[in-house]
N, C-alpha and C. Protein backbone atom coordinates (compact mmCIF):
# COMPACT_ATOMS: atom_id res chain seq x y z
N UNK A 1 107.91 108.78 109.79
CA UNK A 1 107.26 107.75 110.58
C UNK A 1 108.11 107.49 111.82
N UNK A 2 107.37 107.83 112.64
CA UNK A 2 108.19 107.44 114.49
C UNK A 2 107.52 106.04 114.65
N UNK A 3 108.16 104.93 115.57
CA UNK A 3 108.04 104.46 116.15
C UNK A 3 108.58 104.05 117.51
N UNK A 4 107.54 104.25 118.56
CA UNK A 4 107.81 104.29 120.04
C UNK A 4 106.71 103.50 120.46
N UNK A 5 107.60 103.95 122.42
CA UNK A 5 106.36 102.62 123.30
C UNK A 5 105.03 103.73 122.97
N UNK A 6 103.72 103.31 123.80
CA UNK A 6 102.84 104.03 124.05
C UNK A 6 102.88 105.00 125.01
N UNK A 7 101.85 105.77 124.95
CA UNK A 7 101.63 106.59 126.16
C UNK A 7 100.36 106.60 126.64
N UNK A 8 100.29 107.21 127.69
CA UNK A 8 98.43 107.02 128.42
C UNK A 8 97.78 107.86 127.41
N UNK A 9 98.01 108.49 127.36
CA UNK A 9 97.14 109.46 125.84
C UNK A 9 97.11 109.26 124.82
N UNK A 10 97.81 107.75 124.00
CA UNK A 10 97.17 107.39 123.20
C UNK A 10 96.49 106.21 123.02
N UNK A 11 96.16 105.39 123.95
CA UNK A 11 94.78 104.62 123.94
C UNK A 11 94.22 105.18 123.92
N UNK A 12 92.90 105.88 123.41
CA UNK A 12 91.94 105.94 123.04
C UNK A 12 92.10 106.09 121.63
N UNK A 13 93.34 106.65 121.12
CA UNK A 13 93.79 106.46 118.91
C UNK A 13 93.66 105.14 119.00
N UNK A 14 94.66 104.67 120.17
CA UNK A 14 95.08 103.24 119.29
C UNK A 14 94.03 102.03 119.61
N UNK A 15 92.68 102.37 120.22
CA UNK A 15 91.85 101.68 120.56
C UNK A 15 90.76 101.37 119.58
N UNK A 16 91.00 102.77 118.41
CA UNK A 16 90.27 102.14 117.05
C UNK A 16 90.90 101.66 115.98
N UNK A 17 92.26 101.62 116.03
CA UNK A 17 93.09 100.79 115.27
C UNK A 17 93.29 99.56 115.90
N UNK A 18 93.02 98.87 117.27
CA UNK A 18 92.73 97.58 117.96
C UNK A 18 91.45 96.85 116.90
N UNK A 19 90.66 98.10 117.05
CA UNK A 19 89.48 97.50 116.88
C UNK A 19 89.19 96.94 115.54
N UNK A 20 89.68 97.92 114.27
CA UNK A 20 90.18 97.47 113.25
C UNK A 20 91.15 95.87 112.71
N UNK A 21 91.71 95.70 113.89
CA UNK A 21 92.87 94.79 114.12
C UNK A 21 91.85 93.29 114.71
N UNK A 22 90.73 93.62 115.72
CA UNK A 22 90.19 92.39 116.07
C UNK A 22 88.94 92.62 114.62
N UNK A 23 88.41 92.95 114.07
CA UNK A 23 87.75 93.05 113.13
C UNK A 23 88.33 92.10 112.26
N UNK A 24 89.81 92.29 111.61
CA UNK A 24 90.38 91.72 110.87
C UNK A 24 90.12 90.23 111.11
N UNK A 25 90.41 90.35 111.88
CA UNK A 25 90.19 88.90 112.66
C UNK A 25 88.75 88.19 113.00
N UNK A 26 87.58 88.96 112.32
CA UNK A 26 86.50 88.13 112.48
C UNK A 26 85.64 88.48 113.63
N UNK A 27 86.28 89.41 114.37
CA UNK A 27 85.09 89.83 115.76
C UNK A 27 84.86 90.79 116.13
N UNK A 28 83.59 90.98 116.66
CA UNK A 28 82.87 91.95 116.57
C UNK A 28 83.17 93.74 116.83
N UNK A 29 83.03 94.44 116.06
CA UNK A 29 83.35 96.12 116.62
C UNK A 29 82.77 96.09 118.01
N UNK A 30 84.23 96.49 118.99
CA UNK A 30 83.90 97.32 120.40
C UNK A 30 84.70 98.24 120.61
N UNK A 31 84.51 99.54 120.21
CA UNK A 31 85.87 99.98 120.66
C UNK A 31 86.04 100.63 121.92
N UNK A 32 84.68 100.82 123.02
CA UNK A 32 85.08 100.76 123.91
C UNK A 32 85.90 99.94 124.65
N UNK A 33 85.26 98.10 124.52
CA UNK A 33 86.18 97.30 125.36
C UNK A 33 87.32 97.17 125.04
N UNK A 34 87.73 97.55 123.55
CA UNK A 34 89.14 97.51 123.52
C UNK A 34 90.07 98.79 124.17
N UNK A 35 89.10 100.17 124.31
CA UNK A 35 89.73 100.79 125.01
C UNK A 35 90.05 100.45 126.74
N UNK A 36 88.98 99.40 127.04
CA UNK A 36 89.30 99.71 128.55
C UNK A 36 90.24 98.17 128.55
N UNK A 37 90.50 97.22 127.38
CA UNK A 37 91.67 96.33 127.15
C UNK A 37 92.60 96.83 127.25
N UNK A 38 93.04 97.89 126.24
CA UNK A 38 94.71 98.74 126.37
C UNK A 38 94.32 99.35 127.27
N UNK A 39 93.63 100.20 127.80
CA UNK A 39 94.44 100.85 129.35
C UNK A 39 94.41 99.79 130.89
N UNK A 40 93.77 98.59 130.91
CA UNK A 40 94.22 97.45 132.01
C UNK A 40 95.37 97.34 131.52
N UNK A 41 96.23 97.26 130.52
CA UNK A 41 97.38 96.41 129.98
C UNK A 41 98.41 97.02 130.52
N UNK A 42 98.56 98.84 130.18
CA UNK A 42 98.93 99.45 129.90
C UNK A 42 98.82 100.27 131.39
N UNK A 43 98.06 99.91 132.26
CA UNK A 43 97.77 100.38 133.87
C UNK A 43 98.75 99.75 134.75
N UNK A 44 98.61 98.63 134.49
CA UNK A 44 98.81 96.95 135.25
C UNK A 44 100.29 96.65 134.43
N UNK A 45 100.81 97.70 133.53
CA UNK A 45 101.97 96.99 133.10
C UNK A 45 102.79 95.64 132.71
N UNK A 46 101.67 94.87 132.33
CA UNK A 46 100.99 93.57 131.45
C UNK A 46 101.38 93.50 130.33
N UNK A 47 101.88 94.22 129.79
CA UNK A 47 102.75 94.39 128.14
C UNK A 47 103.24 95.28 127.71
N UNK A 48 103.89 95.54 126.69
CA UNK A 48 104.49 96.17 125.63
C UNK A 48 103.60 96.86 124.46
N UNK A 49 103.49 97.54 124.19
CA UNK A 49 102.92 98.08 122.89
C UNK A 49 103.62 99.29 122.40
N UNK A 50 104.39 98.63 121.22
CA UNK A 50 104.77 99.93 120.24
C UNK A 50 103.81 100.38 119.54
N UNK A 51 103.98 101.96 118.66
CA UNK A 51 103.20 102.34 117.68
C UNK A 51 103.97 102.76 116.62
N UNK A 52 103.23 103.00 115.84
CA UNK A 52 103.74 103.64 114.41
C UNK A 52 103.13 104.92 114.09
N UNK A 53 104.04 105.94 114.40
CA UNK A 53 102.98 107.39 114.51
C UNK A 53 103.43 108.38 112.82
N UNK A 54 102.39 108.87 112.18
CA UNK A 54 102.88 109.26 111.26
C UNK A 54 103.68 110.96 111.08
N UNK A 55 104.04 111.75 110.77
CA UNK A 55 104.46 112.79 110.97
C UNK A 55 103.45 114.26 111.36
N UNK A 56 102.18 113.23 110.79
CA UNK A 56 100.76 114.15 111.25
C UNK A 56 100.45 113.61 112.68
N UNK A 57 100.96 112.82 113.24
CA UNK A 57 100.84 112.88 114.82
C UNK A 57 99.58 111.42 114.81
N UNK A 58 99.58 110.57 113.84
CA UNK A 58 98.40 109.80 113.61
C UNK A 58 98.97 108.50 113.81
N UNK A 59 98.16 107.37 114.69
CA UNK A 59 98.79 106.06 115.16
C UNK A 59 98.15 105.27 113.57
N UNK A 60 98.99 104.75 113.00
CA UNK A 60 98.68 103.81 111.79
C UNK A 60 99.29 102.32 112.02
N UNK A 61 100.11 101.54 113.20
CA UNK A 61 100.16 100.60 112.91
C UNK A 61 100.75 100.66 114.45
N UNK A 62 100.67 98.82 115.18
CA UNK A 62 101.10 98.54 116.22
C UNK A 62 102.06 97.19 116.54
N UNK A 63 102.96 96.87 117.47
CA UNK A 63 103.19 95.63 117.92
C UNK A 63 102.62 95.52 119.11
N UNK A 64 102.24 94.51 119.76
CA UNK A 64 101.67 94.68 120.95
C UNK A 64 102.32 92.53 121.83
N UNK A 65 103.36 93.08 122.57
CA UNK A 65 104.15 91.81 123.28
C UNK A 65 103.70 91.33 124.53
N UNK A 66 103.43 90.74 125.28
CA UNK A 66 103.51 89.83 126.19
C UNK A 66 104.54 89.34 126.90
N UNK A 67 104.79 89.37 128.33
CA UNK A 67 106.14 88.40 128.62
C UNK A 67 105.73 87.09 128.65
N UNK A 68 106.66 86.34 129.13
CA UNK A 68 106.23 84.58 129.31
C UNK A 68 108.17 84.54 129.52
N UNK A 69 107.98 83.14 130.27
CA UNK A 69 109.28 82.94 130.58
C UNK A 69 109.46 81.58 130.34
N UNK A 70 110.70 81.10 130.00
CA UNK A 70 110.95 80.40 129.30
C UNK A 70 111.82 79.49 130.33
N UNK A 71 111.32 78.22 130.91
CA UNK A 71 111.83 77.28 131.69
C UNK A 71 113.28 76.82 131.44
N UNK A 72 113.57 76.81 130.37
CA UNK A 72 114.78 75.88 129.82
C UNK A 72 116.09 77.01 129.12
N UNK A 73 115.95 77.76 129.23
CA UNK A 73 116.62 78.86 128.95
C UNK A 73 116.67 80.29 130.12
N UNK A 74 115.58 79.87 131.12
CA UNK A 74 115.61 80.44 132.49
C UNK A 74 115.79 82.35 132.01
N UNK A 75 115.31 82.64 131.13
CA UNK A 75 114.91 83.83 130.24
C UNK A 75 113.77 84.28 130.40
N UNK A 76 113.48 85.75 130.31
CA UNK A 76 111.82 86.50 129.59
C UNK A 76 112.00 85.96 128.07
N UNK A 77 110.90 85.87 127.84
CA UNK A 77 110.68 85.15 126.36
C UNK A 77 109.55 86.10 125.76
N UNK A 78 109.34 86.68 125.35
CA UNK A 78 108.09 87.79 124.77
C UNK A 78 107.35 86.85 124.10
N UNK A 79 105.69 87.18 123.85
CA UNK A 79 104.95 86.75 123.13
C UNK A 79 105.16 87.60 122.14
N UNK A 80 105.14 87.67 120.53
CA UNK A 80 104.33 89.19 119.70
C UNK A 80 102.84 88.45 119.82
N UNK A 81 101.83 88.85 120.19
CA UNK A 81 100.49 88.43 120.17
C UNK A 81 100.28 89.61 118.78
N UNK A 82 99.85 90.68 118.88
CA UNK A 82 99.60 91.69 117.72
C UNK A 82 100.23 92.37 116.77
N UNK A 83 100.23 92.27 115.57
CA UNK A 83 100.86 93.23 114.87
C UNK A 83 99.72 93.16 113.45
N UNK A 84 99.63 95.01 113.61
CA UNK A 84 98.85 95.64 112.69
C UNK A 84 99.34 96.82 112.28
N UNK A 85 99.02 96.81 110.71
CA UNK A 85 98.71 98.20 110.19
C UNK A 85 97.80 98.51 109.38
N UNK A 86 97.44 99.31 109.74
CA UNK A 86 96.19 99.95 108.88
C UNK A 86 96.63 100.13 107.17
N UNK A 87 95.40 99.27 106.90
CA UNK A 87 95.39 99.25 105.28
C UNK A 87 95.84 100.02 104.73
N UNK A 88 95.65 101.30 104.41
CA UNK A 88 96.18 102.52 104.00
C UNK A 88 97.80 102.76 103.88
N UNK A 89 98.74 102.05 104.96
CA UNK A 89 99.58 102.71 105.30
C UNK A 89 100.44 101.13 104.56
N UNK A 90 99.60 100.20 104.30
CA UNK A 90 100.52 98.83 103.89
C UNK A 90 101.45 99.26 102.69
N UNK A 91 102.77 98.25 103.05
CA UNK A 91 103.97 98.23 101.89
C UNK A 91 104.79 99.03 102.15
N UNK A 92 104.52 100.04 102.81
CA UNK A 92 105.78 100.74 103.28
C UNK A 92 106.88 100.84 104.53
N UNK A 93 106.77 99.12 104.31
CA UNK A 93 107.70 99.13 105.56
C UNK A 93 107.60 99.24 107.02
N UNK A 94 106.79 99.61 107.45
CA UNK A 94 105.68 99.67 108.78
C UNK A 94 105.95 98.72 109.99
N UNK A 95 105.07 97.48 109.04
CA UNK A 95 105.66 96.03 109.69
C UNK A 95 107.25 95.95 110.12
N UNK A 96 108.23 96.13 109.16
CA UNK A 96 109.41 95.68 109.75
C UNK A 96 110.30 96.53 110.25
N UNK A 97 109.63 97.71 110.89
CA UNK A 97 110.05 98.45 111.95
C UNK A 97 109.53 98.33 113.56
N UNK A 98 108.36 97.56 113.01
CA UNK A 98 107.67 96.94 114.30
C UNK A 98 107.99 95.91 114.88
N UNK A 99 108.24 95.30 114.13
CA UNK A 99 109.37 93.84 114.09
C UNK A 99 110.44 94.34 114.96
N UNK A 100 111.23 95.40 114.50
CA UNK A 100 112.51 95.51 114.81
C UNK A 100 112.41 95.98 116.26
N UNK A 101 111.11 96.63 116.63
CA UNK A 101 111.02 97.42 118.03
C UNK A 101 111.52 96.31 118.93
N UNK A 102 110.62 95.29 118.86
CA UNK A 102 110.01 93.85 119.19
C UNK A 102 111.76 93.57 119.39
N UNK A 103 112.34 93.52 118.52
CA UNK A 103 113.62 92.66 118.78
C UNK A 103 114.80 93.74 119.92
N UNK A 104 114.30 94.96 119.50
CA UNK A 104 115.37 95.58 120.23
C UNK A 104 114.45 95.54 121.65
N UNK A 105 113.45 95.23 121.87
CA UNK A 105 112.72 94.69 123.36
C UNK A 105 113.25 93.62 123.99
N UNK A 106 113.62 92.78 123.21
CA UNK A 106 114.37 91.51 123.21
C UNK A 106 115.84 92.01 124.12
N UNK A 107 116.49 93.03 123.47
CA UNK A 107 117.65 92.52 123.37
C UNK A 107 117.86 93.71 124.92
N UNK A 108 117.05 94.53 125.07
CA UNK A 108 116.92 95.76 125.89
C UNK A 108 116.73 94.85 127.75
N UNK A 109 115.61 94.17 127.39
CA UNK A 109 114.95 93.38 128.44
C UNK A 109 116.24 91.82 128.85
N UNK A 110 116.72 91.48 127.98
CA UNK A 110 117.78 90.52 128.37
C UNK A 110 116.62 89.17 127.98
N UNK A 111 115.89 89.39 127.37
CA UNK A 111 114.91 88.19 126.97
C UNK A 111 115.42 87.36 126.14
N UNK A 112 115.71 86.10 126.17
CA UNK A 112 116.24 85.05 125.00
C UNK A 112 115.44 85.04 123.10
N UNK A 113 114.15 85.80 123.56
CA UNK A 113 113.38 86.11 121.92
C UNK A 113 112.37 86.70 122.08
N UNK A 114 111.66 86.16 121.19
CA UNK A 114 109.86 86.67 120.97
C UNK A 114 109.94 85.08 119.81
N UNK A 115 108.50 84.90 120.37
CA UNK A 115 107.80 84.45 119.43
C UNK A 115 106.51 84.91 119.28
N UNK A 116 105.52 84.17 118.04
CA UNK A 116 104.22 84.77 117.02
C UNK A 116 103.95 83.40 116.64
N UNK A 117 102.22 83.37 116.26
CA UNK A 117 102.03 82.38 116.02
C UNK A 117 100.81 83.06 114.67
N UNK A 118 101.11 82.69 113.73
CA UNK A 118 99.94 82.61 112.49
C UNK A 118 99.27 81.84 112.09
N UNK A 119 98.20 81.97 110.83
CA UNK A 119 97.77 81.33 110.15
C UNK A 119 98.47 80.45 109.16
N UNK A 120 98.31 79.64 108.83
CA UNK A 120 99.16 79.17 107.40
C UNK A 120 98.82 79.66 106.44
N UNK A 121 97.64 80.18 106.41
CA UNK A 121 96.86 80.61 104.71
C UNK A 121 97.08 82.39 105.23
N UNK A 122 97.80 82.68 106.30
CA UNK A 122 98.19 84.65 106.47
C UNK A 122 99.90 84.39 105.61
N UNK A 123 99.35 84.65 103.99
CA UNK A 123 100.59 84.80 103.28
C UNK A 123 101.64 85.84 103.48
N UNK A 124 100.47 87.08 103.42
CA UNK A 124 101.35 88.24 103.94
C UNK A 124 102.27 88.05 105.17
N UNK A 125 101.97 87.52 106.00
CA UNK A 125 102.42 87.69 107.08
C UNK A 125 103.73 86.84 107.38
N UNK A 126 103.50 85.83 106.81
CA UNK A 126 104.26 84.67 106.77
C UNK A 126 105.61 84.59 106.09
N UNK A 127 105.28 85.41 104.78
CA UNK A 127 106.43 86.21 103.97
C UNK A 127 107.09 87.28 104.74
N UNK A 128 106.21 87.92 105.47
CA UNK A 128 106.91 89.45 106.31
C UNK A 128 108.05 88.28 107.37
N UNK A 129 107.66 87.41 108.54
CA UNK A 129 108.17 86.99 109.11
C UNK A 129 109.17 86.23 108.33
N UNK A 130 109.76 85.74 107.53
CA UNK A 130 110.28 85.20 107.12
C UNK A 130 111.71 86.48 106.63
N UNK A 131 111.12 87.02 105.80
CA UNK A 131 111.77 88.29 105.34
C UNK A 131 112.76 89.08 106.61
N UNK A 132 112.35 88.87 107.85
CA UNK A 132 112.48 89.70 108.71
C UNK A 132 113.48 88.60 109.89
N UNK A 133 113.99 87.49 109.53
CA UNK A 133 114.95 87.01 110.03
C UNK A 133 114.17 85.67 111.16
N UNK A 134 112.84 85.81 111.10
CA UNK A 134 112.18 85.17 112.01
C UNK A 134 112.25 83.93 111.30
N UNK A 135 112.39 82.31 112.37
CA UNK A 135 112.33 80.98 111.86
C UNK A 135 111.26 80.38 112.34
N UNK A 136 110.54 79.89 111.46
CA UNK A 136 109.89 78.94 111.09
C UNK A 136 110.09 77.49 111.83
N UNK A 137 109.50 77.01 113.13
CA UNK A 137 109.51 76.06 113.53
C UNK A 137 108.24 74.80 112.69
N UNK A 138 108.71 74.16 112.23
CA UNK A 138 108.29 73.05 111.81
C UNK A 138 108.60 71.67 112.59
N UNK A 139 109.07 72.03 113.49
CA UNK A 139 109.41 70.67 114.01
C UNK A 139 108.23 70.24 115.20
N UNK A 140 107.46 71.57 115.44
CA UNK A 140 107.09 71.51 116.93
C UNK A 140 105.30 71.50 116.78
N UNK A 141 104.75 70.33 117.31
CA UNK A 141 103.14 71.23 117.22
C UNK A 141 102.67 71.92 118.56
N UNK A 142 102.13 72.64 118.29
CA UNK A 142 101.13 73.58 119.38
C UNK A 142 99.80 73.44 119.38
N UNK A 143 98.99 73.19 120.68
CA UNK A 143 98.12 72.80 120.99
C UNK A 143 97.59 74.46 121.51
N UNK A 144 96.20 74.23 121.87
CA UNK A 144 95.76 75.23 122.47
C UNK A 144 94.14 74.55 123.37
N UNK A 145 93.48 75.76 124.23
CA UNK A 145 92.71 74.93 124.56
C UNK A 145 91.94 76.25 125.19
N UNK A 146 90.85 76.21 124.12
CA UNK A 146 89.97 77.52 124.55
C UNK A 146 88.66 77.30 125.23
N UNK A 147 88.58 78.10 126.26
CA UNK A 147 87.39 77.72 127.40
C UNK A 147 86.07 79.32 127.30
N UNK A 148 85.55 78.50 125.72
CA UNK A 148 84.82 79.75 125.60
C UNK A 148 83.20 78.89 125.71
């Protein structure tokens, strides 16, 4: 199992493992628009996206970061907005090599972190982050404000 950044030649793999990934999430199969999502991103140099390629040359899992900068620490601050792997490939560790990309992005870029934001009832996930050195802010609430 490799994991690296992307390349222009593989959005269109990793555009049905997106799609899989917003599925998960409750919305609707496009996998065109998610293809022409990762290549604006990925054109426009708008983010980060690692993959998880298997030794058959096959994308099975992603991180996908964001910058944002951080006023009070006068830092790049990464978002992780995505992280997926395809069902098939779960438990073996996947996730916390994706994790780790994410941090050595961190530490590569001179960024003060990354943060992620979950569900409370995403157990899996919540355990992975935890497992994986990431803290748990409880002190702080987050608002949001969607203009759909």
């Amino acid at each position: 199992m490799i994991i690296r950044k992307i390349q222009a030649a593989d959005i269109q793999h990793l555009s049905v493992l997106f799609d899989a990934y917003r599925i998960f999430y409750k919305k609707e199969s496009d996998v065109p628009a998610a293809e022409k999502f990762l290549t604006e991103r990925f054109q426009n140099k708008e983010s980060e996206i690692f993959v998880a390629e298997t030794d058959q040359k096959k994308l099975v899992g992603f991180v996908h970061l964001y910058p944002l900068f951080s006023s009070t620490r006068m830092k790049c601050l990464w978002l992780l907005n995505d992280l997926f792997v395809d069902f098939n490939y779960r438990g073996k560790g996947i996730s916390v090599r994706l994790i780790d990309a994410a941090k050595k992005l961190c530490m590569e870029t001179n960024a003060c972190g990354f943060m992620l934001e979950t569900e409370k009832s995403n157990t899996i996930g919540n355990n992975l982050y935890q497992r994986t050195g990431l803290s748990l802010d409880a002190e702080h609430n987050y608002y949001s404000w969607d203009n759909v």
